[in-house]
N, C-alpha and C. Protein backbone atom coordinates (compact mmCIF):
# COMPACT_ATOMS: atom_id res chain seq x y z
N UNK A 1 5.99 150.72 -81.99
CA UNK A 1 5.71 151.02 -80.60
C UNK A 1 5.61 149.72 -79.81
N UNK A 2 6.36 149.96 -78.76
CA UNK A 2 6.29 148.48 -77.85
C UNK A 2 5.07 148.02 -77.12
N UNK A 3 4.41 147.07 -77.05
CA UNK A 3 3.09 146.83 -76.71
C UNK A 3 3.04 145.68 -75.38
N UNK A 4 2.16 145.78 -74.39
CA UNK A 4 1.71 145.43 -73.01
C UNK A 4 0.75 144.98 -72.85
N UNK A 5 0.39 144.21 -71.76
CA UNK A 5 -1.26 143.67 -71.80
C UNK A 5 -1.22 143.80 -70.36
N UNK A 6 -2.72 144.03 -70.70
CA UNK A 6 -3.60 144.71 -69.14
C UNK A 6 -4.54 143.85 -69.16
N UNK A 7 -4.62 142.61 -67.51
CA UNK A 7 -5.54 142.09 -67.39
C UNK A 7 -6.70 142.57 -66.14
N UNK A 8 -7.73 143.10 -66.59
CA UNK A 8 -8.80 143.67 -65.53
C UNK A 8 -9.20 142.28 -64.87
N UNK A 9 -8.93 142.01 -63.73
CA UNK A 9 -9.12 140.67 -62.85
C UNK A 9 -10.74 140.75 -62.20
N UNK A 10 -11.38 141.60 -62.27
CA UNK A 10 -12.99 141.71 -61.67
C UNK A 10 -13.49 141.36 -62.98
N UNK A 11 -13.48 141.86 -64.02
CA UNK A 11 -14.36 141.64 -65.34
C UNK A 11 -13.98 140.34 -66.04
N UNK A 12 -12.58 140.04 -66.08
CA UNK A 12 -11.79 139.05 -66.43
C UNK A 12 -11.77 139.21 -68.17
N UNK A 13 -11.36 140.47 -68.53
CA UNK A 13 -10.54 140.75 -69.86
C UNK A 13 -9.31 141.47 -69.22
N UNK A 14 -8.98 140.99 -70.78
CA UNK A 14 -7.72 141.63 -70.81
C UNK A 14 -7.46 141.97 -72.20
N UNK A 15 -6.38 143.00 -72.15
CA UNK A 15 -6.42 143.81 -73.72
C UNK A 15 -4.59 144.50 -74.31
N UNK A 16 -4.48 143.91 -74.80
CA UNK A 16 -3.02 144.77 -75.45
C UNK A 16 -3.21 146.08 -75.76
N UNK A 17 -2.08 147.06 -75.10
CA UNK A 17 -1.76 147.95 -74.97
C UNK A 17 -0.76 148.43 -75.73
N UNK A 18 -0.33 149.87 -75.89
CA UNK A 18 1.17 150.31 -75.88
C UNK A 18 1.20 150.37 -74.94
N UNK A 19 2.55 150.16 -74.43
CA UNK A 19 3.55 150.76 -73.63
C UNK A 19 3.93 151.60 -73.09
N UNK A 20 3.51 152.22 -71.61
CA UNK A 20 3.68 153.41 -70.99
C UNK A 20 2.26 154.41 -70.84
N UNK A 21 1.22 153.38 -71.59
CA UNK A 21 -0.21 153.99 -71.40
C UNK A 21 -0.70 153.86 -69.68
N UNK A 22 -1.77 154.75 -69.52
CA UNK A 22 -1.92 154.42 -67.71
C UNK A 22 -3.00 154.03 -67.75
N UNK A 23 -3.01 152.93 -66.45
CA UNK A 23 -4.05 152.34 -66.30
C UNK A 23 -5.21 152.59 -66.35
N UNK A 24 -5.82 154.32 -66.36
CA UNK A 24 -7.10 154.57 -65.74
C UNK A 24 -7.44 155.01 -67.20
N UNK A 25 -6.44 155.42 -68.43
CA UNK A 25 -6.59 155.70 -69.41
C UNK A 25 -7.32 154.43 -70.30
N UNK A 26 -7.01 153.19 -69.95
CA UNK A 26 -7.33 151.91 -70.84
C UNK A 26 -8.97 151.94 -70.13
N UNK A 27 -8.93 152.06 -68.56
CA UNK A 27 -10.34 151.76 -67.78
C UNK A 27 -10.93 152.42 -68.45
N UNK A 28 -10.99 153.70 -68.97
CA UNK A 28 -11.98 154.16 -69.37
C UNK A 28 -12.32 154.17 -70.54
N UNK A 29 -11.43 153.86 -71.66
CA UNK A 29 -11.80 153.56 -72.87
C UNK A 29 -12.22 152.15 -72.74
N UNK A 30 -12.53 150.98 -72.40
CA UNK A 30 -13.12 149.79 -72.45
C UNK A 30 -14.44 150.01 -71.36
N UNK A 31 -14.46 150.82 -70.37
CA UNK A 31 -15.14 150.99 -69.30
C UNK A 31 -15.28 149.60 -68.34
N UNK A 32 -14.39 149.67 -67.63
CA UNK A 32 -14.18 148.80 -66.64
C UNK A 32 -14.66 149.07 -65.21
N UNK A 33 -15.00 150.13 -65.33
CA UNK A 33 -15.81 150.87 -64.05
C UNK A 33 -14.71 151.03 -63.06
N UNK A 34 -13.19 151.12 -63.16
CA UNK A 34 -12.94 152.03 -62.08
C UNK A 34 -12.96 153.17 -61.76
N UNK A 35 -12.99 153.79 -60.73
CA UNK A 35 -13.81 155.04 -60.42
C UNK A 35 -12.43 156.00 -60.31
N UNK A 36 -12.39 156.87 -60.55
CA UNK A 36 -11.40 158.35 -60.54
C UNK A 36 -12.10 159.60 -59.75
N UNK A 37 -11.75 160.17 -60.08
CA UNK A 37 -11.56 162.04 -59.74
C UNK A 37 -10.76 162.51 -59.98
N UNK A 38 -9.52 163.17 -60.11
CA UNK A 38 -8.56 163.75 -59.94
C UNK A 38 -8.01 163.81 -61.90
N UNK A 39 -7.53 162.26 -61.98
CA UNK A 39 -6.31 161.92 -62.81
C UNK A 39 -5.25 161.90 -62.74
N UNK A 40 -4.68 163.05 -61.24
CA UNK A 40 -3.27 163.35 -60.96
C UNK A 40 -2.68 162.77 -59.81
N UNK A 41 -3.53 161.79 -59.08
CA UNK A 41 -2.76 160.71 -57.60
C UNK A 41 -2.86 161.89 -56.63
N UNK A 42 -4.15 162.80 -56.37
CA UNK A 42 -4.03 163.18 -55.45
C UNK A 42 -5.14 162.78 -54.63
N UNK A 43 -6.23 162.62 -55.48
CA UNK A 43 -7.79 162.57 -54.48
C UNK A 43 -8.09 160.66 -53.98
N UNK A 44 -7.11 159.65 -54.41
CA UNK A 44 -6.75 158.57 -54.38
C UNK A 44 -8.18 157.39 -54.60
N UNK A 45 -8.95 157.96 -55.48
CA UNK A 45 -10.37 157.13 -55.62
C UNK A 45 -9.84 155.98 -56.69
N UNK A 46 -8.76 155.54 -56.99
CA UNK A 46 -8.60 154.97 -58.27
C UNK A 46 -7.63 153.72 -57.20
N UNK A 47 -7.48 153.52 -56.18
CA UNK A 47 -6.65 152.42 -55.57
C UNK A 47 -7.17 151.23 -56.57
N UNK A 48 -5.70 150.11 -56.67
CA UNK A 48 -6.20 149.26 -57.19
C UNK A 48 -5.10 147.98 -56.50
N UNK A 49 -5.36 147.09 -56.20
CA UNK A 49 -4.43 146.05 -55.67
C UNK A 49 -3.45 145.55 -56.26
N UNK A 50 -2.25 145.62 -55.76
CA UNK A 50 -1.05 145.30 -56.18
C UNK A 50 -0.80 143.58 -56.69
N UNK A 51 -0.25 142.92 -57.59
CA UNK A 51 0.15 141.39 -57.64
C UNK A 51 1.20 141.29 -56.43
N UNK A 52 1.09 139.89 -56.74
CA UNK A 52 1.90 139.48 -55.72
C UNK A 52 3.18 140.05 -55.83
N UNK A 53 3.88 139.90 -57.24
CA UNK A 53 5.00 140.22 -57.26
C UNK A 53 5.41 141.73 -57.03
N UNK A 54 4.20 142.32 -57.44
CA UNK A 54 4.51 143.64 -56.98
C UNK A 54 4.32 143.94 -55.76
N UNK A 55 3.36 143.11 -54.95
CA UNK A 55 3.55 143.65 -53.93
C UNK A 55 5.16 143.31 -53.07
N UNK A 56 5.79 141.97 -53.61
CA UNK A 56 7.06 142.00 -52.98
C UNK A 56 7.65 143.25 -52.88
N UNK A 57 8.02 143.98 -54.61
CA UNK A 57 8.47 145.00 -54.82
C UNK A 57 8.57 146.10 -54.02
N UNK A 58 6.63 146.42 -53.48
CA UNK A 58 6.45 147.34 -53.16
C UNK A 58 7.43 147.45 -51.53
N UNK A 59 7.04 145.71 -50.76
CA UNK A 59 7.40 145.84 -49.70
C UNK A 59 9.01 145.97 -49.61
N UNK A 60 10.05 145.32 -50.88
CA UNK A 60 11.22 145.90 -50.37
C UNK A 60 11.69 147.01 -50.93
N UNK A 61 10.76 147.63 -51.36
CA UNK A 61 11.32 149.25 -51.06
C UNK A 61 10.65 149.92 -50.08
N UNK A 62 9.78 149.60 -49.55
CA UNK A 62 9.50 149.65 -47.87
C UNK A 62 8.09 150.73 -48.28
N UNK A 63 7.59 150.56 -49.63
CA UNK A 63 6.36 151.37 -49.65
C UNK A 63 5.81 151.26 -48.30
N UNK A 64 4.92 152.36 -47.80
CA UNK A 64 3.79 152.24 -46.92
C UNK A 64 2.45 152.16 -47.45
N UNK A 65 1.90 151.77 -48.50
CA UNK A 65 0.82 151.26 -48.84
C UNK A 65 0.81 150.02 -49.77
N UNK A 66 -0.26 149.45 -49.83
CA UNK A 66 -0.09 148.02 -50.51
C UNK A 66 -1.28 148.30 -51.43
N UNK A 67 -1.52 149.42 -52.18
CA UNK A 67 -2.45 149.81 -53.05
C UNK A 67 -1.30 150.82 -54.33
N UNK A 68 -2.05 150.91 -55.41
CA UNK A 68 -1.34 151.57 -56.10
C UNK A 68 -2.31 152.52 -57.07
N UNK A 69 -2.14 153.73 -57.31
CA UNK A 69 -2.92 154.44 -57.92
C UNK A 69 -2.84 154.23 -59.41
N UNK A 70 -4.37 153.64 -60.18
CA UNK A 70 -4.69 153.79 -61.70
C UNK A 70 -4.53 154.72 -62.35
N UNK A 71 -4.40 156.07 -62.18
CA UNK A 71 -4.10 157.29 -62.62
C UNK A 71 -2.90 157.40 -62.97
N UNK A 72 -1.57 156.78 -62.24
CA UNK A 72 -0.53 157.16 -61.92
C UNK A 72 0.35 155.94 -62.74
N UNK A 73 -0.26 154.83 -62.37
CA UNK A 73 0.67 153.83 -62.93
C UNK A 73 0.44 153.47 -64.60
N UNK A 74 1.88 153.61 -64.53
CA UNK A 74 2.10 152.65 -66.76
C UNK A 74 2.24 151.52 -66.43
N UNK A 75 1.77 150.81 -67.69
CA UNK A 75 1.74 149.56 -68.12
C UNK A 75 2.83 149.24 -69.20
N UNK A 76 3.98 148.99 -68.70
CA UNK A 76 5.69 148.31 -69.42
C UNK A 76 5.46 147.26 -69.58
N UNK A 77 4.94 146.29 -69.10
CA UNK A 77 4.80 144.93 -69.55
C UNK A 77 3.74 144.47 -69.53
N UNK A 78 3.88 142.48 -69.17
CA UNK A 78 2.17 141.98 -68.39
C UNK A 78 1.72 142.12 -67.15
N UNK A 79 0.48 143.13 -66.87
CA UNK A 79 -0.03 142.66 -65.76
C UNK A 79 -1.29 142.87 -65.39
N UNK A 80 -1.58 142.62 -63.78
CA UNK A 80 -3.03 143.05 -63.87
C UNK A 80 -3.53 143.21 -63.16
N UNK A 81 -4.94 143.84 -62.84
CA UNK A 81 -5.28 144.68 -61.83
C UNK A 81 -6.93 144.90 -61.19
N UNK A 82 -6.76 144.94 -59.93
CA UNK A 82 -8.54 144.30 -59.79
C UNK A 82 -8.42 145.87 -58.59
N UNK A 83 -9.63 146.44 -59.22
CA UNK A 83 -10.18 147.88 -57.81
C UNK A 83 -10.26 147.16 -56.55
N UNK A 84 -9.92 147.87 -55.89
CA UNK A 84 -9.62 147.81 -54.66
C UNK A 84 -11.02 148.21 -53.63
């Protein structure tokens, strides 16, 4: 199984992953205290701030938010992520 690392930027760990796990799934098994409701990207309590590079991303595909939901997003490679 292909493996990823998730760096929590408020606590300042970070932890290898598989691949395609979601973010709010790792938060809560280490307990990083980001906060949820839902699980499904609808009730949006899980915003978490984009990197830089993603936020390029986000902006040239012309997202309208510069937040990204922990519930929603996998972890394919390195990166990392501080609540919003």
């Amino acid at each position: 199984m292909a493996k990823a690392k998730l760096t929590f930027e408020d606590i300042g760990v970070t932890v290898n992953v598989p691949a395609g796990i979601r973010v709010i799934d790792i938060s809560e098994k280490i307990g990083t205290g980001i906060i949820y409701g839902c699980r499904e990207g609808d009730c949006g309590t899980c915003l978490t701030e984009p990197s830089v590079l993603e936020r390029k991303v986000i902006e040239e595909n012309m997202a309208g938010r510069h937040n990204r939901l922990a519930c929603q997003a996998q972890i394919l490679g390195e990166c990392s992520v501080k609540p919003a």
